[in-house]
N, C-alpha and C. Protein backbone atom coordinates (compact mmCIF):
# COMPACT_ATOMS: atom_id res chain seq x y z
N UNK A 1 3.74 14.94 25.61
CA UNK A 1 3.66 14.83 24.18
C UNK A 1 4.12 13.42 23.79
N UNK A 2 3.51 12.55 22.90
CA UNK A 2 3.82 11.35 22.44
C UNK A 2 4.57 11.43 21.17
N UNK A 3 4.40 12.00 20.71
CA UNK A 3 4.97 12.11 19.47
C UNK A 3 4.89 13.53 18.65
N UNK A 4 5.80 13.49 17.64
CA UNK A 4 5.99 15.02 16.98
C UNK A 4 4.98 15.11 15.42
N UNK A 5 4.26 15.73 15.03
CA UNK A 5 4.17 15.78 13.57
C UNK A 5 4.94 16.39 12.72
N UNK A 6 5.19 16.12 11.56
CA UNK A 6 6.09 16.88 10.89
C UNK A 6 5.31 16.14 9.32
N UNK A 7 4.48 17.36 8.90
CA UNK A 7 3.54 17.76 7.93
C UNK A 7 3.51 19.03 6.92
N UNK A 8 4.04 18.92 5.73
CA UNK A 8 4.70 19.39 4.74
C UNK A 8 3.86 19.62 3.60
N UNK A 9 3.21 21.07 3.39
CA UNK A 9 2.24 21.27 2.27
C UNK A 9 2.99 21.35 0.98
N UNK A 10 4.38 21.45 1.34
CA UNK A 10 5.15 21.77 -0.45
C UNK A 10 5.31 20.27 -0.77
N UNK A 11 5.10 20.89 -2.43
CA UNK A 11 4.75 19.63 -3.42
C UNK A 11 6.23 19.42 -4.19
N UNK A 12 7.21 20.09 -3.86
CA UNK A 12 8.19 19.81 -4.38
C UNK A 12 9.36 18.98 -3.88
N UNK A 13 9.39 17.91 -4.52
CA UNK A 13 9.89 16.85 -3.56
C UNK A 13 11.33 17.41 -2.59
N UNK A 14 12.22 17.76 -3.70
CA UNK A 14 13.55 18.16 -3.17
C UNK A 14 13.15 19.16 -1.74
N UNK A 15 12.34 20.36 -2.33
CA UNK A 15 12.13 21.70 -1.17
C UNK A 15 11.33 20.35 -0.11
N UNK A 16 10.88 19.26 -0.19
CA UNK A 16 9.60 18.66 0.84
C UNK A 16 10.87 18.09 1.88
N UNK A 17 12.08 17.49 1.33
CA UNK A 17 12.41 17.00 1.78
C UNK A 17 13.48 17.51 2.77
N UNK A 18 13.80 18.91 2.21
CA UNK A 18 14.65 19.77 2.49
C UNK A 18 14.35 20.69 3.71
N UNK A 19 12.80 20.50 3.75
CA UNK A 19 12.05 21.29 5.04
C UNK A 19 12.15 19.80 6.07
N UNK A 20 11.78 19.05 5.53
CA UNK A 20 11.49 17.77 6.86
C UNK A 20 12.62 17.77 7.35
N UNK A 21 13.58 17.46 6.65
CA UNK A 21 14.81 17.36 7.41
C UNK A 21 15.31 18.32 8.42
N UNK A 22 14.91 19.87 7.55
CA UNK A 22 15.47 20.85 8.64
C UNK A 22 14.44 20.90 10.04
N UNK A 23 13.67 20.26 9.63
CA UNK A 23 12.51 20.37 11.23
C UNK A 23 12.87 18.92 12.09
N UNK A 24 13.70 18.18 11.44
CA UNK A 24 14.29 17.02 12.06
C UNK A 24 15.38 17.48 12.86
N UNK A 25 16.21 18.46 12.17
CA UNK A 25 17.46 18.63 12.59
C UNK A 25 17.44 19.49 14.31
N UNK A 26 16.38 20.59 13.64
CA UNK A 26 16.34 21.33 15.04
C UNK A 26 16.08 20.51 15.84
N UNK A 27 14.99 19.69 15.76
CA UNK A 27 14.24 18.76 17.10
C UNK A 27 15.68 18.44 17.29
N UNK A 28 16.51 17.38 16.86
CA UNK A 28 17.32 16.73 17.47
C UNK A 28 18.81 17.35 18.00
N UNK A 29 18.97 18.80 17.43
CA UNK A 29 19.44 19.80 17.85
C UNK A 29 18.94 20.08 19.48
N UNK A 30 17.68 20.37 19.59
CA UNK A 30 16.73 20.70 20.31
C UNK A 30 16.70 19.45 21.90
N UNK A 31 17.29 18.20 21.55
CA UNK A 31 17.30 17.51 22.61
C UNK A 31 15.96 16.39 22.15
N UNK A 32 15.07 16.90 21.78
CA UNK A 32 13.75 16.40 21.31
C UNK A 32 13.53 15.00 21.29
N UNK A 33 13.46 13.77 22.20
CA UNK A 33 13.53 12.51 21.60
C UNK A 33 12.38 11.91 22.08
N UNK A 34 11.02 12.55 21.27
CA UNK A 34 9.81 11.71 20.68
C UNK A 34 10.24 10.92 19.51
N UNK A 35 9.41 10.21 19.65
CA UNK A 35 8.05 9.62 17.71
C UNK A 35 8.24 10.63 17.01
N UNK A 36 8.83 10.39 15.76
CA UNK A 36 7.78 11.38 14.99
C UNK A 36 7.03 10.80 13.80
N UNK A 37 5.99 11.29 13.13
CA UNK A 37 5.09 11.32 12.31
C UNK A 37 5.76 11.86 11.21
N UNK A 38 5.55 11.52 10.49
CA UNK A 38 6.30 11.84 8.60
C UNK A 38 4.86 11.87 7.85
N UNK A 39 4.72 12.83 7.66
CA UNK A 39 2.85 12.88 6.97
C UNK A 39 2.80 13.51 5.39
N UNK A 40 2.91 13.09 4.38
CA UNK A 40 2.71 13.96 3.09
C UNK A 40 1.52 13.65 2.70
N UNK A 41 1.30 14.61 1.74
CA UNK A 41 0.16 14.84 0.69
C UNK A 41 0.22 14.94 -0.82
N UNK A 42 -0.50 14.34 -1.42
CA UNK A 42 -0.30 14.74 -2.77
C UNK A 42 0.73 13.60 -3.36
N UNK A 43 1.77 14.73 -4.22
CA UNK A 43 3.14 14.57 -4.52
C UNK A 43 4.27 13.83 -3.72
N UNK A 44 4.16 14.27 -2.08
CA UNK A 44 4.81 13.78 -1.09
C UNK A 44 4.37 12.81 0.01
N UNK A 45 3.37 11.78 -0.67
CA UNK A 45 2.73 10.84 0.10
C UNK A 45 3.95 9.44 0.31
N UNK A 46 4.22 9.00 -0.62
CA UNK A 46 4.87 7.74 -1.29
C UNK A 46 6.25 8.29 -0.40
N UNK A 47 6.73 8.69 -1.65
CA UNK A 47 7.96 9.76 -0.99
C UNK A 47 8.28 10.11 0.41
N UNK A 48 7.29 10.34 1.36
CA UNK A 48 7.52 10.71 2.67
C UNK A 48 7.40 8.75 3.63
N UNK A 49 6.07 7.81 2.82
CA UNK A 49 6.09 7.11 3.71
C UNK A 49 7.45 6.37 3.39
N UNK A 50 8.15 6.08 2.43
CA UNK A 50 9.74 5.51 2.21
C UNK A 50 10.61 6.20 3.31
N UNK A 51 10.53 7.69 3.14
CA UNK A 51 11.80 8.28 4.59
C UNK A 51 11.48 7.50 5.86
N UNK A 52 10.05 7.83 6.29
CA UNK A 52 9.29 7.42 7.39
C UNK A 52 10.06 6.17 7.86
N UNK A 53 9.90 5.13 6.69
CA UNK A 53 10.10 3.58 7.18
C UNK A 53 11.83 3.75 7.05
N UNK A 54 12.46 4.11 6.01
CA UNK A 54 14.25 4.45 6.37
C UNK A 54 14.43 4.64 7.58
N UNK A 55 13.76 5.45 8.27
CA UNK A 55 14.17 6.67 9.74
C UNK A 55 13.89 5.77 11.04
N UNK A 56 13.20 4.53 10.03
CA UNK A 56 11.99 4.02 11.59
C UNK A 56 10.92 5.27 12.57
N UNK A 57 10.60 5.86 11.21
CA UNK A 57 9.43 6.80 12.26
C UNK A 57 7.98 6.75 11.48
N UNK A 58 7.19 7.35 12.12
CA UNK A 58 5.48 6.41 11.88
C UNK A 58 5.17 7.35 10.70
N UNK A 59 3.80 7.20 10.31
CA UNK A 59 3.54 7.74 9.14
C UNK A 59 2.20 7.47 8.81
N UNK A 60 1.51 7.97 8.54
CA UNK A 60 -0.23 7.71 8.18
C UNK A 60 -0.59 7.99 6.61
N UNK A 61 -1.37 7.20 5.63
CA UNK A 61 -1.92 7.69 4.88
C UNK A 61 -3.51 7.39 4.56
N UNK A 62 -4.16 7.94 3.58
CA UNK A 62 -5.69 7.55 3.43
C UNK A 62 -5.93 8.75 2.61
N UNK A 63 -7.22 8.72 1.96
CA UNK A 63 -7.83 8.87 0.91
C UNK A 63 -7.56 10.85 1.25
N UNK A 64 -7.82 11.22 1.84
CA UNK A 64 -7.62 12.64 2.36
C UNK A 64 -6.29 13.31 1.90
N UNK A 65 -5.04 12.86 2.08
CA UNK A 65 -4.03 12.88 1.79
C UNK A 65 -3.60 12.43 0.20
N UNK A 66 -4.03 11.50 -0.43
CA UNK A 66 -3.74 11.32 -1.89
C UNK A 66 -4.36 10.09 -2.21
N UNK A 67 -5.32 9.71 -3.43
CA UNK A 67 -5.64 8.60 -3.83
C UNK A 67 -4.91 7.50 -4.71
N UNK A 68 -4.05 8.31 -5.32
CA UNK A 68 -2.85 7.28 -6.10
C UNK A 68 -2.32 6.20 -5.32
N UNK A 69 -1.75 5.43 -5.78
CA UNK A 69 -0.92 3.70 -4.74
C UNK A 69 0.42 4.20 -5.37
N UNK A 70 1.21 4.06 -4.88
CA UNK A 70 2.85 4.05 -5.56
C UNK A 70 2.84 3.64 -6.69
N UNK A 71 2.34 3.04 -7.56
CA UNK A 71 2.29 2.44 -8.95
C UNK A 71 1.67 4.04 -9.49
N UNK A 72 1.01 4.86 -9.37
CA UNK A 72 0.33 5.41 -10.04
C UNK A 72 -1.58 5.54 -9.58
N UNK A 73 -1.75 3.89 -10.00
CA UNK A 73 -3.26 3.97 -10.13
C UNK A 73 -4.34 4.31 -8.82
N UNK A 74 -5.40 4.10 -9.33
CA UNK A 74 -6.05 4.85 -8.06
C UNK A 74 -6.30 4.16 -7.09
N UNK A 75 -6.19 4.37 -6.03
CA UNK A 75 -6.71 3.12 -4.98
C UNK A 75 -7.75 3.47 -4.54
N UNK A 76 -8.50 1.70 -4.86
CA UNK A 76 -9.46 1.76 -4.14
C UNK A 76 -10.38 2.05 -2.92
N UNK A 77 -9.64 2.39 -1.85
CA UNK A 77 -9.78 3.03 -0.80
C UNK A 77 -9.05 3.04 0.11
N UNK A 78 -9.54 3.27 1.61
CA UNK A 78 -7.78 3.74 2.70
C UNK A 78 -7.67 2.57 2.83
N UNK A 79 -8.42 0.64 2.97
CA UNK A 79 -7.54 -0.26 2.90
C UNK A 79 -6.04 -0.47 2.03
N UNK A 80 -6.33 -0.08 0.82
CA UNK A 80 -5.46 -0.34 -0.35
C UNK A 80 -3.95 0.79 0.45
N UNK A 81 -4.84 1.58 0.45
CA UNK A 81 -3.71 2.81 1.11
C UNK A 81 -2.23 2.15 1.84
N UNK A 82 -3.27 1.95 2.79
CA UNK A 82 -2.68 1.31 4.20
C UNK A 82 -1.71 -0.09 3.83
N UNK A 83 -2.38 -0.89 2.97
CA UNK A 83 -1.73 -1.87 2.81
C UNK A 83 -0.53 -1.80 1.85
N UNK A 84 -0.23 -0.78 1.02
CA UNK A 84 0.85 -0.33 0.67
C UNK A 84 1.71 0.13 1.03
N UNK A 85 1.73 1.03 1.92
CA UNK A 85 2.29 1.26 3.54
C UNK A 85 2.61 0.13 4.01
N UNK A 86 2.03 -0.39 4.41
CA UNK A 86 3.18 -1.82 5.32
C UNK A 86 3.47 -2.15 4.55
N UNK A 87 3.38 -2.58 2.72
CA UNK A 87 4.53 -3.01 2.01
C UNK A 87 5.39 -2.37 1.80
N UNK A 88 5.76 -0.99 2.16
CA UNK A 88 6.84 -0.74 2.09
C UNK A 88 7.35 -0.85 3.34
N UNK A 89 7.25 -0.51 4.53
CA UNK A 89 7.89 -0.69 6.01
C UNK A 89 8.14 -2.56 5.85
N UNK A 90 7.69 -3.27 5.31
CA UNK A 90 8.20 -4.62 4.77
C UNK A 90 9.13 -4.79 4.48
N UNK A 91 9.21 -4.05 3.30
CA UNK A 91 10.10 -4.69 2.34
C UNK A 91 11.55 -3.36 2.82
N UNK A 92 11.56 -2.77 4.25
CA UNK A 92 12.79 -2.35 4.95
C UNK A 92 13.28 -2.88 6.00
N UNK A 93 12.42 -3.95 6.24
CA UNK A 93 13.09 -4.59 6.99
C UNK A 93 14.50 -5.81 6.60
C-alpha cells in the first residue's frame, strides 16, 4: 500500500473534521506509517486541502469534487483548481 485515503462525504465542517481526525488517530494508533490523502468535497474541499498542507499530507482537487476557488468564485477549470492548491501548500511553507 502507498498511501492511505481518508475521504469524508459529511459537509459539516466541525463533524468533517472530527471524523478525519478520528481515522487519523486509529491509523497512528494502529502503527500505520503511510501517505495519506486528505480528499474533500463540496463544503470540505478548501478546508481539508489547508489540514492536508498543516499535516504535510497529499491531497487532490478538480472539478468533480467542487468548482468554487477559496475566494468563493467559480473556477475556471481543474488548472485553476490545482493552482490554488499549491498556493496554499506555499504559502505553509
Amino acid at each position: 500500500m502507498l498511501r492511505i485515503l481518508i475521504e469524508i462525504s459529511e459537509q459539516e465542517l466541525d463533524e468533517a473534521f472530527a471524523v478525519s481526525d478520528g481515522i487519523a488517530a486509529v491509523l497512528d494508533r494502529a502503527g500505520m506509517r503511510r501517505a495519506i490523502l486528505l480528499h474533500g468535497s463540496d463544503a470540505t474541499v478548501w478546508p481539508f486541502v489547508h489540514r492536508a498542507a498543516e499535516r504535510h499530507w497529499s491531497t487532490r482537487v478538480g472539478l468533480e469534487d467542487g468548482k468554487a476557488l477559496p475566494d468563493g468564485t467559480t473556477a475556471s477549470g481543474n488548472a485553476a483548481l490545482t493552482a490554488a492548491a499549491v498556493a496554499i501548500f506555499r504559502a505553509g511553507r
